[in-house]
Protein backbone atom coordinates (compact mmCIF):
# COMPACT_ATOMS: atom_id res chain seq x y z
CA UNK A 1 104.16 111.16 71.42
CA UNK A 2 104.36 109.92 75.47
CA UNK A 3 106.65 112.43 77.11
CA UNK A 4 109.08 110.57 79.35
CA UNK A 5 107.23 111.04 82.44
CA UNK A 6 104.58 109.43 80.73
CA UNK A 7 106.55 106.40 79.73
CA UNK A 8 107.37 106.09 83.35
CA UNK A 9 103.69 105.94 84.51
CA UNK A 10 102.82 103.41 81.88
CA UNK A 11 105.95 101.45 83.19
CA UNK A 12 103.61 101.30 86.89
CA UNK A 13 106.38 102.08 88.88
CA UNK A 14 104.01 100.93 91.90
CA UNK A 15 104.16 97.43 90.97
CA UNK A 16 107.69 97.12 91.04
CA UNK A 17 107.79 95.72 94.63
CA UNK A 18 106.43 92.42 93.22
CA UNK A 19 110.14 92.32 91.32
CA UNK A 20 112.46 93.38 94.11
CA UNK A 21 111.33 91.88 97.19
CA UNK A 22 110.95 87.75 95.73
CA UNK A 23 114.99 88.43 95.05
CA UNK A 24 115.52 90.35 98.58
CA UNK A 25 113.85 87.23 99.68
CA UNK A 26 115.58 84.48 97.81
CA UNK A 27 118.97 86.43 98.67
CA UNK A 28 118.14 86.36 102.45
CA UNK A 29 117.76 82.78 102.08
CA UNK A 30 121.62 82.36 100.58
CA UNK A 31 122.60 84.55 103.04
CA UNK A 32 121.34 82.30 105.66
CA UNK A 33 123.12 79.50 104.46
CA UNK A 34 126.33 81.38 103.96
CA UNK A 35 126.63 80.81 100.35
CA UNK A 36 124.86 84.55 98.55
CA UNK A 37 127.01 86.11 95.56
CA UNK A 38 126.27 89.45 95.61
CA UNK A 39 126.78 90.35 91.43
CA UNK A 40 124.53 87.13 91.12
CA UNK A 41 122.12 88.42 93.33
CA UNK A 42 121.91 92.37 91.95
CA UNK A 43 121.82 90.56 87.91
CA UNK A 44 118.78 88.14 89.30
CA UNK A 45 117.51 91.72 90.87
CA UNK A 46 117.73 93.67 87.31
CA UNK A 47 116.37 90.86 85.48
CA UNK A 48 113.44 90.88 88.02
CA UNK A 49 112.69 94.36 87.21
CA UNK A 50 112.92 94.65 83.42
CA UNK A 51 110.96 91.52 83.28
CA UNK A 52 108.24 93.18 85.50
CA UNK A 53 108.51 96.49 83.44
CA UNK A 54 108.04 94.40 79.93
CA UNK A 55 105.10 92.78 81.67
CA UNK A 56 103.57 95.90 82.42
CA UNK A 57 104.15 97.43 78.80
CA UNK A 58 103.04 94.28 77.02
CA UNK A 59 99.94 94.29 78.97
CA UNK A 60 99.34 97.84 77.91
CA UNK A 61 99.76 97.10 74.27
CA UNK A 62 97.41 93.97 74.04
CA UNK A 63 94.42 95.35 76.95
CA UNK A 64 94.92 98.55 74.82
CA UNK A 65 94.69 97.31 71.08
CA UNK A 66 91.80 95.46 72.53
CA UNK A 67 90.17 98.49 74.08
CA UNK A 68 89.89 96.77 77.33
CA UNK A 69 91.59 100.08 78.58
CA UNK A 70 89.43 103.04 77.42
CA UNK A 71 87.21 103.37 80.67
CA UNK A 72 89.76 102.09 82.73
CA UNK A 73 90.07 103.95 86.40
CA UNK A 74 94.17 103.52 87.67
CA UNK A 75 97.40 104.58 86.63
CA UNK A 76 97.65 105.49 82.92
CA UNK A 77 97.73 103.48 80.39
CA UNK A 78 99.78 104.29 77.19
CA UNK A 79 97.70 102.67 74.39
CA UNK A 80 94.25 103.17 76.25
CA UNK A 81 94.75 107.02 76.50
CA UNK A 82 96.59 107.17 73.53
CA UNK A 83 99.57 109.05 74.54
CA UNK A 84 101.32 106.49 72.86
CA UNK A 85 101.23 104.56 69.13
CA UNK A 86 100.80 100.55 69.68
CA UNK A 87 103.87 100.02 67.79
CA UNK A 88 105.87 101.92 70.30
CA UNK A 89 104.81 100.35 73.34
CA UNK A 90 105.01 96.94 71.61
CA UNK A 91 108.80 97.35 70.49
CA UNK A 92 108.92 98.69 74.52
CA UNK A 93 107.97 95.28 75.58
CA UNK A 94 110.07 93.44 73.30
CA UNK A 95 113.34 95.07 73.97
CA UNK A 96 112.70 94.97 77.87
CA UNK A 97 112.31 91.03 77.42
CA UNK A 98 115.30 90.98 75.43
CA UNK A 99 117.26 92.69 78.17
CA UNK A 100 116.00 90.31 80.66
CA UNK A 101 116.95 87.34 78.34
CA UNK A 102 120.52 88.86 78.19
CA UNK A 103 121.09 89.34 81.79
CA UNK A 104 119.15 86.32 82.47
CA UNK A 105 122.00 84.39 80.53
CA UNK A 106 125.06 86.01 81.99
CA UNK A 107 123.56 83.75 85.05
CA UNK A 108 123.19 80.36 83.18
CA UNK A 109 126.67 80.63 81.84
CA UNK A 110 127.96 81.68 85.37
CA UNK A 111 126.23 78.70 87.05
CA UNK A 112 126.20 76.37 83.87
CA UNK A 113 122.42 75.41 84.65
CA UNK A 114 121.45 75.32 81.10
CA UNK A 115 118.09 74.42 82.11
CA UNK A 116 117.32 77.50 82.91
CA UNK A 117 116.77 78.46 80.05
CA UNK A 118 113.53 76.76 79.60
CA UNK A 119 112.53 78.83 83.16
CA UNK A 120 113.77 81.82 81.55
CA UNK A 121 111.82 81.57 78.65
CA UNK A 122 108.39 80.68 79.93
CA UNK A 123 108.96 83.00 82.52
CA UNK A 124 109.22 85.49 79.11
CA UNK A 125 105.85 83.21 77.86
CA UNK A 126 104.31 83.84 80.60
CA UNK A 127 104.64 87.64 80.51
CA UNK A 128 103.29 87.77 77.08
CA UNK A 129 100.28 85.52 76.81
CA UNK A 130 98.98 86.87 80.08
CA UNK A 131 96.87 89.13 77.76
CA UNK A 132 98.67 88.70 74.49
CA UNK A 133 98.08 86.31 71.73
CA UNK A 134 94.31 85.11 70.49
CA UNK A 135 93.47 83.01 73.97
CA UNK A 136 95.51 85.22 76.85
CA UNK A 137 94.94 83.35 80.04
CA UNK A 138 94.51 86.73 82.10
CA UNK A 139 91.21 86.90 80.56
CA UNK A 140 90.57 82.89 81.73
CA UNK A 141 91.04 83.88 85.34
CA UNK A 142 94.16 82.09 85.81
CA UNK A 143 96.40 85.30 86.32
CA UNK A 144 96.64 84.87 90.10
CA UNK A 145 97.61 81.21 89.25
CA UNK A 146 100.79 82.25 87.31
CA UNK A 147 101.81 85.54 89.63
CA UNK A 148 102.07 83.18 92.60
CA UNK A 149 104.40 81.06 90.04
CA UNK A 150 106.79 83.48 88.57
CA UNK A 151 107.14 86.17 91.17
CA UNK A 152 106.72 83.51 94.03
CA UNK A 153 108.15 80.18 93.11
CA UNK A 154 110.33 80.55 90.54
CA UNK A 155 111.78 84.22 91.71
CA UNK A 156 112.65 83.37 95.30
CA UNK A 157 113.72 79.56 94.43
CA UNK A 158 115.83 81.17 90.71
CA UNK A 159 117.71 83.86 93.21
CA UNK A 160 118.51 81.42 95.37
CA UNK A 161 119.58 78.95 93.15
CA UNK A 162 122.00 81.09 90.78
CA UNK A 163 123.81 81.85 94.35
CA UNK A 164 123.52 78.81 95.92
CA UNK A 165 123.61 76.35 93.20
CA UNK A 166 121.28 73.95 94.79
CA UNK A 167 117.52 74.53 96.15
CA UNK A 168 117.34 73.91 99.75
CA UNK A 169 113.56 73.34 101.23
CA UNK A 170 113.60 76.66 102.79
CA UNK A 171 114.14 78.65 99.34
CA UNK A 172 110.64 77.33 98.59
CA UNK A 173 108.84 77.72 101.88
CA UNK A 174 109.85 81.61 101.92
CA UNK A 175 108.41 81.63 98.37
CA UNK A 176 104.81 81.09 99.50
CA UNK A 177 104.25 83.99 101.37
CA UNK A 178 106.05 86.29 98.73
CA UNK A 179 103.83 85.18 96.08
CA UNK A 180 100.46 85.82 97.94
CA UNK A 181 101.49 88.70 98.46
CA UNK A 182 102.29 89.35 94.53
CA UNK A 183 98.68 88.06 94.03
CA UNK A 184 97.61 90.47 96.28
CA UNK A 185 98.96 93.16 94.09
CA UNK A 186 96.84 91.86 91.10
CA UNK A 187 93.74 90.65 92.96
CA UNK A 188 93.21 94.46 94.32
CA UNK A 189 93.68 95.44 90.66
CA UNK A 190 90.84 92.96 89.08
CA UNK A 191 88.82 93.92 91.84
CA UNK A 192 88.71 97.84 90.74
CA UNK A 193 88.29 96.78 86.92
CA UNK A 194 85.32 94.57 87.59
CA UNK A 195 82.75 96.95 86.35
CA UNK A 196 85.38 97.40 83.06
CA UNK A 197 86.78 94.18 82.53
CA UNK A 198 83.12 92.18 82.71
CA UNK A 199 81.44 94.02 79.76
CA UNK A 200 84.89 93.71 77.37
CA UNK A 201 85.30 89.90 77.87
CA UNK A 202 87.85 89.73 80.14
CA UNK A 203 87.45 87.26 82.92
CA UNK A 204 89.95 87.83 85.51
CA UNK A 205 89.56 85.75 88.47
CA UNK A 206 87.68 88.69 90.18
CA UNK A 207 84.97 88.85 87.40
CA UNK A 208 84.52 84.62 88.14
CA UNK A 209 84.40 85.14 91.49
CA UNK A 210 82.40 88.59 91.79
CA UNK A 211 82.84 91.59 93.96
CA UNK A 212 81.93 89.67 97.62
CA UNK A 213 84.87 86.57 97.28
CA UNK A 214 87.20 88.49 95.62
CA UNK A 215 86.89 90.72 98.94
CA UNK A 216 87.75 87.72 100.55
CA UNK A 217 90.26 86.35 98.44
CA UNK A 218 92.33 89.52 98.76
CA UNK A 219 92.26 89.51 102.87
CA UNK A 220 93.09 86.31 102.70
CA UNK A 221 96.39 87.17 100.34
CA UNK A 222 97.47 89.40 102.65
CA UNK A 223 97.12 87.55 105.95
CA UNK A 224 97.81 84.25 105.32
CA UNK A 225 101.91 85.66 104.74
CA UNK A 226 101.89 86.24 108.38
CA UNK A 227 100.85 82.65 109.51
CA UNK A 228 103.57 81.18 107.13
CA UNK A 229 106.00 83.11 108.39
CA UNK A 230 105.63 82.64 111.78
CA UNK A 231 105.76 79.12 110.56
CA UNK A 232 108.58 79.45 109.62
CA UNK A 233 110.18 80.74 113.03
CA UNK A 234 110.58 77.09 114.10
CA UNK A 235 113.62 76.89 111.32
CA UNK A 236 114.37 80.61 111.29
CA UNK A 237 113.21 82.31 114.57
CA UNK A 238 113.72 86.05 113.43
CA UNK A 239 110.99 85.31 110.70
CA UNK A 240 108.50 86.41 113.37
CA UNK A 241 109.83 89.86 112.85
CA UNK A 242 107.36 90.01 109.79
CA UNK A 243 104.51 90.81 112.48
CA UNK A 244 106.16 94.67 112.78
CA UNK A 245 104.24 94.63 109.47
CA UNK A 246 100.70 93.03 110.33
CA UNK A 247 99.81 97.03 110.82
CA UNK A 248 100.39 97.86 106.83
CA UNK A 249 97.97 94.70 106.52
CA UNK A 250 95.18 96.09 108.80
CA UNK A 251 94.12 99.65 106.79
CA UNK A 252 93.86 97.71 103.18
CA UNK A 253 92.42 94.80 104.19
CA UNK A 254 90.09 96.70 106.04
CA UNK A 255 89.26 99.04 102.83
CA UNK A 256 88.64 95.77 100.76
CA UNK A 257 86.30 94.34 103.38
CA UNK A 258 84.24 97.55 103.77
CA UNK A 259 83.35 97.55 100.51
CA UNK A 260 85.87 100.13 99.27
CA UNK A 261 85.44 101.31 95.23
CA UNK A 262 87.38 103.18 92.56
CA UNK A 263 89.87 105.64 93.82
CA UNK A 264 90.34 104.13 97.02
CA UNK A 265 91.20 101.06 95.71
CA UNK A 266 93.99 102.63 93.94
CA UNK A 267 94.94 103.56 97.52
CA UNK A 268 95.14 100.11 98.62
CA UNK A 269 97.19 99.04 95.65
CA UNK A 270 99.90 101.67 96.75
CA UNK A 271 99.08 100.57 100.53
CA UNK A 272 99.67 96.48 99.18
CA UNK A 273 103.02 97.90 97.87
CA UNK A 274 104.36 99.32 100.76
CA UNK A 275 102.93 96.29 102.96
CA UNK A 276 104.99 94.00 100.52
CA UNK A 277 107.92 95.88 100.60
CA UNK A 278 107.91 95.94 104.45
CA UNK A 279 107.36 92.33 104.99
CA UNK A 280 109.83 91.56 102.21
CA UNK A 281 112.39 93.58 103.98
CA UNK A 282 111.13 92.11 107.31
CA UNK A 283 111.28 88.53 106.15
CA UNK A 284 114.15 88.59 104.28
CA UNK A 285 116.00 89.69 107.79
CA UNK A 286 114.13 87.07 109.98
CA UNK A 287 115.24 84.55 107.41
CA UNK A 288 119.32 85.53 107.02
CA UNK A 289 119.70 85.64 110.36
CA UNK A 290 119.98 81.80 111.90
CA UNK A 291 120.53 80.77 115.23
């Protein structure tokens, strides 16, 4: 039985920053416009989170009933090292996707945007069949695809429109560099599992693309924010502040280019997560404060 410490590690605390900072981000934007509700804002936040934590479990269950996971090298995996029954990290999933769905619908009832519920539940879809169900489309290569979606699009433009109640054009601008930077997080994590995921079937986008573009792909993730941002100072001058995080950028990206393996990969995960965090924090200032 997975001690609680354990359940906490399979939970990849670590990735959490691609859940908090799209809502930091889609709140700075309501802020800007004078219009943020702060209970609306912390729900959108927990709903974020448990999604992201579901994700993480559910992902452990199916790579680990698959035994995708056994010679995996990262943070540990409950199925894969078998600290934990299948069942039990399944019915972990489901009842963090449940939560989500619950808080998720406090929000549609407080802004009546019954819509949302569709977004809500592909959002939930989208967590699942990543690597669950007979065809999961993380092992198609389209995982980056949906990342840049959910925790870009749809998490910066959903905070701001619970608050708001209407998407203006800067919600989704501010989304594009938030969700590189979420594909970031995952693109640094298929590049370490190359030499595991290619002989079990699974084709992330690194294994289609191979060692050398995926190199590429990641730098680019994590520099093209920047550009976008300072975009964005035209409309929001303070957004240049982001650039007090271009130093976070430089070690990773430089790891990845060099040719970095294994453990120090790992390294650059954590280093992506702080670099996220810091230009989330960054941005989300640049972006609430208007001339």
């Amino acid at each position: 039985m997975a001690t609680p410490a354990q359940w906490l590690a399979g939970a990849r605390p670590r990735t959490l920053p691609a859940a908090v900072v799209p809502v930091v981000v889609g709140t700075g934007v309501a802020v800007s416009y004078g219009a943020a509700v702060w209970w609306r804002a912390l729900l959108a936040l927990l709903v974020s989170l448990i999604l992201q934590i579901g994700v993480n479990y559910a992902n452990d269950y199916s790579d680990g009933v698959r035994g995708t996971d056994e010679a995996r090298v990262g943070p540990l995996r409950l199925v894969g090292s078998r600290v934990a029954s299948p069942r039990s990290v399944l019915l972990a999933a489901l009842g963090c996707f449940l939560a989500a769905a619950v808080a998720g619908l406090v929000l549609v009832v407080a802004t009546g945007a019954w819509w949302l519920l569709a977004v809500g539940a592909l959002a939930i879809a989208a967590a699942w069949f990543y690597t669950g169900g007979s065809r999961p489309y993380g092992y198609r290569a389209l995982g980056e695809i949906s990342v840049f979606v959910f925790f870009g699009l749809v998490a910066v433009a959903g905070t701001t429109y619970v608050q708001m109640e209407r998407l203006p054009w800067l919600a989704v601008a501010a989304a594009v560099p938030v969700g590189l930077l979420a594909c970031a997080l995952l693109v640094v994590n298929n590049l370490r599992d190359i030499v595991t995921d290619a002989p079990a079937g699974k084709r992330t986008l690194a294994v289609v693309l191979g060692d050398a573009r995926t190199r590429v792909l990641y730098v680019v993730c994590v520099l093209t924010p920047f550009l976008v941002a300072l975009a964005l100072a035209w409309a929001r001058p303070f957004a240049a502040l982001t650039v007090l995080a271009l130093p976070l950028a430089l070690v990773p990206a430089r790891t990845v280019k060099d040719g970095g393996q294994g453990r120090a990969l790992i390294d650059t995960l954590q280093r992506t997560g702080r670099l996220q965090l810091a230009f989330g924090v960054l941005f989300t200032l640049g972006l609430a404060f208007a001339l």
